[in-house]
Protein backbone atom coordinates (compact mmCIF):
# COMPACT_ATOMS: atom_id res chain seq x y z
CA UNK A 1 130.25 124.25 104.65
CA UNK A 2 131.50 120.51 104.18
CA UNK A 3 132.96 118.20 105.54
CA UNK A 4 136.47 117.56 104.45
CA UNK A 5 137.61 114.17 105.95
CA UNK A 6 137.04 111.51 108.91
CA UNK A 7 138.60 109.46 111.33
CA UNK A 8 136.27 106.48 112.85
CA UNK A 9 137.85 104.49 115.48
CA UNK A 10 135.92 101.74 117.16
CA UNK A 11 132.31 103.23 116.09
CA UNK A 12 130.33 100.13 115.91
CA UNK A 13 131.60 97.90 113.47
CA UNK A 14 134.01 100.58 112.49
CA UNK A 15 137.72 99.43 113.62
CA UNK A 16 139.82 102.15 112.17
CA UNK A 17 138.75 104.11 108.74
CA UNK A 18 140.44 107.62 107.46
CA UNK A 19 138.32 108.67 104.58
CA UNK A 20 138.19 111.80 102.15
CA UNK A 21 134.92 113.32 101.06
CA UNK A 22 133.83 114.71 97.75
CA UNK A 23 132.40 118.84 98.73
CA UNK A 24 129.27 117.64 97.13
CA UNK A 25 127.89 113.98 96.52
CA UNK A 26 129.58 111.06 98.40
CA UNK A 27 128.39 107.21 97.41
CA UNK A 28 128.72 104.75 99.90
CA UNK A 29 127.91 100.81 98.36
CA UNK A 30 128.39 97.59 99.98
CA UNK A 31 125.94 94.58 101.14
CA UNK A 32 123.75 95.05 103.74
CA UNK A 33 125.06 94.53 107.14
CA UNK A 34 129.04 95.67 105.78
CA UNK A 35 128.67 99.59 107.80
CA UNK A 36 127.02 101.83 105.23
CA UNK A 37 124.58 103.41 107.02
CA UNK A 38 127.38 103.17 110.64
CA UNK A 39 129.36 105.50 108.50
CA UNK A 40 126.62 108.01 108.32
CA UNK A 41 126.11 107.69 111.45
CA UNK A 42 129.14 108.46 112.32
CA UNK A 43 129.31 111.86 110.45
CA UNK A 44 125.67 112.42 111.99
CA UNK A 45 127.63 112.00 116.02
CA UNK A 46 130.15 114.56 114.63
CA UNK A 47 127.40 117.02 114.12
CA UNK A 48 124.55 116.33 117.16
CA UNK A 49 127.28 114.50 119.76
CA UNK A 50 124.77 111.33 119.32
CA UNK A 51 123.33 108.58 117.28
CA UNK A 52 120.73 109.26 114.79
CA UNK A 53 119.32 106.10 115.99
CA UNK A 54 119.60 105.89 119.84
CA UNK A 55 119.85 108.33 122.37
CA UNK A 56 122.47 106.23 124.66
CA UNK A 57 126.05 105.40 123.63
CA UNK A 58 125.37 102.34 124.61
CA UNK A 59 125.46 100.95 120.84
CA UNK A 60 128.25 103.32 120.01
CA UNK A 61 131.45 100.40 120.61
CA UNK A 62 132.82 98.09 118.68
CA UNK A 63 132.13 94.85 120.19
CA UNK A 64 135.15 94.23 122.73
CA UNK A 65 135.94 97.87 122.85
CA UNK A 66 135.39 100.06 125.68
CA UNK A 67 135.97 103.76 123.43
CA UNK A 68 134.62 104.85 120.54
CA UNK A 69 136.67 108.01 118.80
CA UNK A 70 135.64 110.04 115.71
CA UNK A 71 137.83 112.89 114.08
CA UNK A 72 136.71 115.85 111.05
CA UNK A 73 137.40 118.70 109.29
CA UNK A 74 134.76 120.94 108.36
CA UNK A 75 135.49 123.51 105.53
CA UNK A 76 133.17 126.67 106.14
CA UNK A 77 132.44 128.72 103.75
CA UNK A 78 135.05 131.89 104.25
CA UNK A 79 137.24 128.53 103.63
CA UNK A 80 138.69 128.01 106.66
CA UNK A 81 138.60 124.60 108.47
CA UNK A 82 137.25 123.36 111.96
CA UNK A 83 138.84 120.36 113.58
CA UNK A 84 136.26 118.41 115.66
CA UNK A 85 137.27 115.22 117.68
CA UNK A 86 134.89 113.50 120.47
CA UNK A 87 136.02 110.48 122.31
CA UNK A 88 133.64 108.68 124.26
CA UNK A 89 134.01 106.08 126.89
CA UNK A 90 131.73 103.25 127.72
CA UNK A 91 131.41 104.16 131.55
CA UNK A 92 130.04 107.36 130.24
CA UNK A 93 132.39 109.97 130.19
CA UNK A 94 132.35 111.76 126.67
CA UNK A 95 134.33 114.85 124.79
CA UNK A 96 133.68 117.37 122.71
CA UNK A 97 136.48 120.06 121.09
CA UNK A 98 136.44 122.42 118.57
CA UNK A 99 139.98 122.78 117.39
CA UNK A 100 141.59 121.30 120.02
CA UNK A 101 139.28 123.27 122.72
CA UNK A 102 137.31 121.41 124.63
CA UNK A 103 133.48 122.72 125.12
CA UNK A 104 132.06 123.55 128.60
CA UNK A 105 129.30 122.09 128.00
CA UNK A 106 128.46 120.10 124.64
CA UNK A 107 125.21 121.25 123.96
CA UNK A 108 127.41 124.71 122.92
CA UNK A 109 128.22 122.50 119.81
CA UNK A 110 124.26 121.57 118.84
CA UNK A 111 123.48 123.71 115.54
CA UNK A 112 127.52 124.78 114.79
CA UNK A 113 126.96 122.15 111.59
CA UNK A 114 123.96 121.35 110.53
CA UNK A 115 122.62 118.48 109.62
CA UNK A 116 119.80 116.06 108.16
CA UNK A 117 119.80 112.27 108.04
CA UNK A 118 117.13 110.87 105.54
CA UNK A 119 117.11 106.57 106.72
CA UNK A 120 114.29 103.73 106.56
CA UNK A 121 114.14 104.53 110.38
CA UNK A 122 111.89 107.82 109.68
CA UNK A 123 108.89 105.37 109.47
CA UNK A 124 108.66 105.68 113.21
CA UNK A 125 107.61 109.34 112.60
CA UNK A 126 104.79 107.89 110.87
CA UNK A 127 104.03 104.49 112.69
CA UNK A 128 105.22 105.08 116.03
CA UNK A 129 104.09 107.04 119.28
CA UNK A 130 104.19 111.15 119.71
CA UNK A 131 107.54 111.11 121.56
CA UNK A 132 109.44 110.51 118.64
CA UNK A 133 107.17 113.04 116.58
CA UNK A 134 107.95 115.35 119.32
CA UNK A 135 112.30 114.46 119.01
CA UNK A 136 111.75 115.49 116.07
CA UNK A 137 110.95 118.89 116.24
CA UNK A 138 113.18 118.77 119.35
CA UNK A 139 115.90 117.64 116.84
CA UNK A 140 115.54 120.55 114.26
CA UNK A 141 114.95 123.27 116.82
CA UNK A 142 117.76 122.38 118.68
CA UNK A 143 120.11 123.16 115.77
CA UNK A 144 118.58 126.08 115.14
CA UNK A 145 117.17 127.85 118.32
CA UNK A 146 119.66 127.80 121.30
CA UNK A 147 117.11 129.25 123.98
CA UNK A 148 114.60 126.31 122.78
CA UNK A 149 117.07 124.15 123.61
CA UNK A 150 117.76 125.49 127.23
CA UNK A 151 114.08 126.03 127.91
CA UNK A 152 113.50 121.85 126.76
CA UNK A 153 116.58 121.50 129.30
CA UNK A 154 114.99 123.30 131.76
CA UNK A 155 111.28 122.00 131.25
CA UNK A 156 112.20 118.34 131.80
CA UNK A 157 114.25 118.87 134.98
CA UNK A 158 111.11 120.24 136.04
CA UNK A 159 108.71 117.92 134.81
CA UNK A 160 111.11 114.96 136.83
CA UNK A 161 110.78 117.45 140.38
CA UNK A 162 107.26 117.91 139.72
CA UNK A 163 106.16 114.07 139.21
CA UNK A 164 108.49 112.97 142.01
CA UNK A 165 106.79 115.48 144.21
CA UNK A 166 103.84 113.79 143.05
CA UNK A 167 104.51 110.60 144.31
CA UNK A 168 105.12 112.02 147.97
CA UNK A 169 103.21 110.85 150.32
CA UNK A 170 102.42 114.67 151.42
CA UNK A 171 102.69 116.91 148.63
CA UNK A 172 103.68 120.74 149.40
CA UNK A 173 100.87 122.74 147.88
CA UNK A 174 103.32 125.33 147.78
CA UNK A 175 106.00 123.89 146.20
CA UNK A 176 104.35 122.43 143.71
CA UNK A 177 102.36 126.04 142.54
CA UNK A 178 106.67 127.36 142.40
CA UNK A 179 106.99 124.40 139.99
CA UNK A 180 103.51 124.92 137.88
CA UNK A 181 104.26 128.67 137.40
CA UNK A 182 108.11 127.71 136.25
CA UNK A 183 107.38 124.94 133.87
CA UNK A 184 104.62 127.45 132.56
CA UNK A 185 107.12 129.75 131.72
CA UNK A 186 109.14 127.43 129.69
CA UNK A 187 106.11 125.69 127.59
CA UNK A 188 105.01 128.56 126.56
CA UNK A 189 108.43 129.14 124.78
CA UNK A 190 108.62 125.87 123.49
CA UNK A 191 104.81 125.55 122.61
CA UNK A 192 104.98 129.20 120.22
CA UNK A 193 108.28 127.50 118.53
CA UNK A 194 106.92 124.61 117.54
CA UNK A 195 103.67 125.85 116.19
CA UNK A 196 105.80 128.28 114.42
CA UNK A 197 108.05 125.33 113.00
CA UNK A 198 105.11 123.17 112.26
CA UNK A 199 103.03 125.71 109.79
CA UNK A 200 106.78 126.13 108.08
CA UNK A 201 107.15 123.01 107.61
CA UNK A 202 103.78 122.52 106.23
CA UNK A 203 104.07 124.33 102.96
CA UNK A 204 107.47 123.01 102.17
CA UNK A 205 106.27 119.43 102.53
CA UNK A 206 103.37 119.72 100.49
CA UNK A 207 105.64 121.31 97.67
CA UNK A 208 107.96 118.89 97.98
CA UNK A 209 105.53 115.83 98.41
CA UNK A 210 103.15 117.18 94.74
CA UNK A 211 107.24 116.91 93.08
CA UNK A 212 107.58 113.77 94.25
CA UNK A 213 103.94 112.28 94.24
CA UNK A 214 103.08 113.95 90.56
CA UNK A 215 100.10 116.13 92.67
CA UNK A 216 98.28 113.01 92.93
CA UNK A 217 97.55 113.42 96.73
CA UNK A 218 97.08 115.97 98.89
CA UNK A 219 99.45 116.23 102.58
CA UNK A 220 98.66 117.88 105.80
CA UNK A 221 99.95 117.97 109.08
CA UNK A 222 98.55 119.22 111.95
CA UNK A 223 100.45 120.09 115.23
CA UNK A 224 98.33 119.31 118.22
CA UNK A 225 98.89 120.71 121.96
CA UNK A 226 97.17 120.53 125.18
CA UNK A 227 98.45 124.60 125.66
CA UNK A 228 95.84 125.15 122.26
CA UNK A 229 93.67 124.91 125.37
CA UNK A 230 95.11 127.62 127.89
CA UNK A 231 98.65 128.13 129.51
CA UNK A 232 100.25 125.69 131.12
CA UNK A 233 99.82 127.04 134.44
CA UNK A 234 95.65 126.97 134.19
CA UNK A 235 96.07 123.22 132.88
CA UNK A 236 97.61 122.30 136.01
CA UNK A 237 95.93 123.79 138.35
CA UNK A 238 92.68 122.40 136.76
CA UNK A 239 94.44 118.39 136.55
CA UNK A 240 95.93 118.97 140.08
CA UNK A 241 93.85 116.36 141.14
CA UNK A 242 93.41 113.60 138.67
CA UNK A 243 97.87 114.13 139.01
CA UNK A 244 97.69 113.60 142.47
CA UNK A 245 95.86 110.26 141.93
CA UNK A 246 97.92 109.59 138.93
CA UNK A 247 101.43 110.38 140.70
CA UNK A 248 102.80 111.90 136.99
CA UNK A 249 102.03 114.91 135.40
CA UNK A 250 99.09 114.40 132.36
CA UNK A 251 99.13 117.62 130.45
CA UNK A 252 102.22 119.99 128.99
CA UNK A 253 103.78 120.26 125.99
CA UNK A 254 105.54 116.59 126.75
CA UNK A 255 101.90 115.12 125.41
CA UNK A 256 102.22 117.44 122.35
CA UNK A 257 102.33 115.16 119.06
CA UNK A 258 102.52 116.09 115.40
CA UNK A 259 99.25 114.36 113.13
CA UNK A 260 100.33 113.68 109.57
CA UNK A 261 97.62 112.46 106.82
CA UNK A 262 96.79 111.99 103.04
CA UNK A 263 93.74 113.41 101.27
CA UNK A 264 92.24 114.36 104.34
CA UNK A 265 92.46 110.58 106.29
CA UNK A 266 95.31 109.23 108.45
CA UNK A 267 98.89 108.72 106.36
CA UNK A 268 99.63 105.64 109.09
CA UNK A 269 96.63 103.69 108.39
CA UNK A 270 95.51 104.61 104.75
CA UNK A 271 99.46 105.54 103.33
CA UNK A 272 100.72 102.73 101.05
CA UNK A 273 104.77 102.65 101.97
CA UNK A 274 106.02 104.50 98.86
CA UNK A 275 103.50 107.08 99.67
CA UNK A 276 104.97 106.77 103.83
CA UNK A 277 108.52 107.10 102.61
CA UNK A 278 107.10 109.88 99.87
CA UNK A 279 106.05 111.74 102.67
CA UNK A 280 108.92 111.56 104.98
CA UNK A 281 111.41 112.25 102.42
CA UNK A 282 109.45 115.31 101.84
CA UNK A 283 109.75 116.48 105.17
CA UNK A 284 112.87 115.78 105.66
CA UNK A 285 114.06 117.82 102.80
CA UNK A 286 111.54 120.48 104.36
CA UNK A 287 113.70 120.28 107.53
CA UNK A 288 116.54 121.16 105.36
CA UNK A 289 115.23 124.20 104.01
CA UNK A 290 114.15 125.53 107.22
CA UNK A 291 117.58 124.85 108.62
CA UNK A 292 119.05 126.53 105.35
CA UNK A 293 116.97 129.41 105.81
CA UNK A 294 117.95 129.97 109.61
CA UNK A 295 121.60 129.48 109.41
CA UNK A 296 122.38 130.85 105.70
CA UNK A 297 124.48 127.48 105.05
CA UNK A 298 123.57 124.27 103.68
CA UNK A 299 123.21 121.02 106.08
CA UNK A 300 124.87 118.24 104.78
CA UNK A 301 122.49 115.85 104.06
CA UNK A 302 122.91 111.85 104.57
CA UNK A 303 120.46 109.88 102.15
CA UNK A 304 120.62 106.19 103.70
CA UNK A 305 119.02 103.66 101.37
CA UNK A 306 116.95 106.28 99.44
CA UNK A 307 115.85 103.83 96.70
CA UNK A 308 114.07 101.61 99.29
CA UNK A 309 110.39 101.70 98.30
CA UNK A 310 110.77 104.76 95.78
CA UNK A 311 109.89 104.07 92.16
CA UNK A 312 112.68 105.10 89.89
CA UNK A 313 111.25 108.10 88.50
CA UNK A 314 110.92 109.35 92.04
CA UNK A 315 114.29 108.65 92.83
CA UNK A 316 115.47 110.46 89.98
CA UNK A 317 113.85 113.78 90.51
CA UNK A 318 115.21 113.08 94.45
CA UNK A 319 118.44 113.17 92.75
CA UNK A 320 118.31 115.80 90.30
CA UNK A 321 117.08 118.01 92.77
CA UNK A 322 119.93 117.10 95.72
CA UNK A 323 122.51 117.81 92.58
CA UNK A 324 121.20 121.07 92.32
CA UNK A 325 122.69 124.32 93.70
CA UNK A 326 120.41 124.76 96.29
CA UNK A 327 121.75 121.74 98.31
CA UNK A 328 125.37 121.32 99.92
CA UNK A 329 127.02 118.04 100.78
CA UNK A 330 125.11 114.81 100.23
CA UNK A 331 126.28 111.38 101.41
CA UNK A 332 124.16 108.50 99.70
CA UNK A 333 124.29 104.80 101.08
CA UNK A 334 122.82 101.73 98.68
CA UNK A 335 123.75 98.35 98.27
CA UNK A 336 123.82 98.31 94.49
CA UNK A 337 126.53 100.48 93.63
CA UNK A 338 125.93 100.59 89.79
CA UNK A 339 121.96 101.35 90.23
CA UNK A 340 123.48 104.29 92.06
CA UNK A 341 126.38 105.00 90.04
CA UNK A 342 124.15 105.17 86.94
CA UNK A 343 121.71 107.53 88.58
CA UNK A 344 123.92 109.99 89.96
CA UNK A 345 126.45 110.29 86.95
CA UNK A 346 123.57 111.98 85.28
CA UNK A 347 123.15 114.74 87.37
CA UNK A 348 127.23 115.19 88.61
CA UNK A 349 130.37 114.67 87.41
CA UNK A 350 131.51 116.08 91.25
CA UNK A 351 131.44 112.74 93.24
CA UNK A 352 133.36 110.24 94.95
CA UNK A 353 132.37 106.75 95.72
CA UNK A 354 133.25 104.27 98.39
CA UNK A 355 132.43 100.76 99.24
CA UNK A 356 132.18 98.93 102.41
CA UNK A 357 132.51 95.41 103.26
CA UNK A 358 133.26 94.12 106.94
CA UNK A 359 133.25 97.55 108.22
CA UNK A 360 136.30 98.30 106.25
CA UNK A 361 136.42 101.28 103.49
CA UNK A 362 138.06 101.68 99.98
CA UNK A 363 137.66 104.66 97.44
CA UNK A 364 136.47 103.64 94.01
């Protein structure tokens, strides 16, 4: 699978653009600031309906535009093509068709084509708090495990009835054991998935981190859970009052977090940044594999700015490996086109590059 062309109309700095893709590695160069990575972004909405970087549309407009609209072609690989078009408005209204077919409900599309954004942004997977550790897994699972996605659906509407109840002041006993038992029901889904994803992950990172790193460090990560502790529906019952005093809900597998670290100590406080961005590139391309293995079809893969804080000799294995057979589509973003130019041409003759200045496009 690949994606054959797009239309971007009024996507963030992104006035009108028609562009062409190579079926396996795509340059994009221009200054910083010009739309690189907004053009990744861009093919990311077409896959996940969203930003890579914000879950509102909010930031989705031009500036002065009140619609955003973004058209592609996907080539799968019996080599027939799926049209995709979404159209969002600013008041909120947004959709989503599949050949001219609008979906029923969006989240049908989640997982149809797979994908995997690499950008200097992944340092808040690292640096920042467990919710966006726990997006994350939410991200890969939802492209890969449609009942997750439901039961995550399903868990937060409860989690919102069960911390207003909470705030009422007289709280139905009753009600709120209904609630417990359902939300139990769901975590316990969601818990087993992500434990499973997080010891698959695991191995594939640390392979991919010793490539990268030379085997000069070792990397773990440990997934962490209050349900390592009992099902959800014992937790509750035992925090039902500390919750009642709290007026939210302090245990379930919306505190669960993800602890990453390096030779046995804590990759946010004793990681240098190339070893950070080491790291996350490693699990990102982890993430790909998993996905790989799951669907039987290659994401495509968006590397934005990969040579920030990678020494060269990293970067080149990065790209030797991406050229390989083993990976599909890959869109790279850098501001100094010939640094990339030089690096890729020795690993593919099957490219095409683009440059970007002002949010407008032209093929090399």
């Amino acid at each position: 699978m690949y994606l054959k062309r797009i239309s971007v109309n009024n996507f963030k700095n992104i006035s009108e653009t028609h562009l062409d893709f190579s079926r396996k590695i795509n340059c994009i160069s221009g200054n910083n600031g010009e739309g690189k990575t907004n053009l990744l972004d861009a093919i990311y909405y077409l896959s996940m309906t969203k930003s890579f970087f914000s879950s509102t549309d909010a930031y989705t407009f031009r500036f002065g535009e009140d619609a955003a609209a973004l058209n592609g072609s996907y080539v799968l690989d019996d080599n027939t093509e799926d049209t995709i078009s979404i159209g969002v408005k600013r008041e909120g209204e947004k959709t989503v068709k599949k050949n001219a077919k609008a979906y029923k409900r969006i989240s049908e599309h989640i997982g149809l084509y797979p994908i995997v954004m690499v950008s200097p942004a992944d340092t808040v997977l690292v640096n920042g708090s467990g919710e966006e550790r726990r997006k994350f897994l939410t991200l890969i699972l939802s492209q890969i495990d449609k009942e997750y996605l439901k039961r995550m659906q399903s868990y937060n509407q409860l989690l919102m009835q069960r911390n207003k109840l909470l705030k009422m002041p007289s709280i139905s006993w009753e009600l709120l054991d209904t609630i417990d038992f359902q939300m139990s029901v769901h975590a316990d889904y969601i818990f087993r998935k992500r434990g499973e994803l997080c010891n698959g992950l695991l191995e594939k990172v640390k392979g991919y981190y010793a490539a990268l790193s030379g085997c000069k460090e070792e990397v773990q990560m440990r997934y962490i859970s209050d349900l390592q502790e009992g099902t959800l529906d014992e937790l509750l019952k035992s925090c039902r009052e500390k919750d009642s005093f709290l007026k939210f809900t302090s245990a379930g597998v919306h505190k669960d977090d993800i602890e990453f670290s390096l030779n046995r100590m804590p990759l946010k406080k004793c990681g240098s940044q190339g070893q950070q961005k080491s790291f996350l590139v490693a699990l990102k391309l982890a993430q790909f594999d998993i996905m790989k293995d799951l669907h039987d079809v290659a994401p495509i893969l968006l590397l934005d700015d990969v040579f920030d804080k990678l020494d060269m000799q990293r970067v080149e294995y990065l790209l030797s490996l991406v050229a390989g057979d083993h990976f599909g589509q890959i869109f790279i973003s850098d501001s100094n086109k010939v640094r990339m130019a030089s690096i890729v041409e020795r690993f593919t003759n099957e490219c095409r590059s683009f440059e970007v200045a002002g949010g407008i496009y032209k093929t090399l």
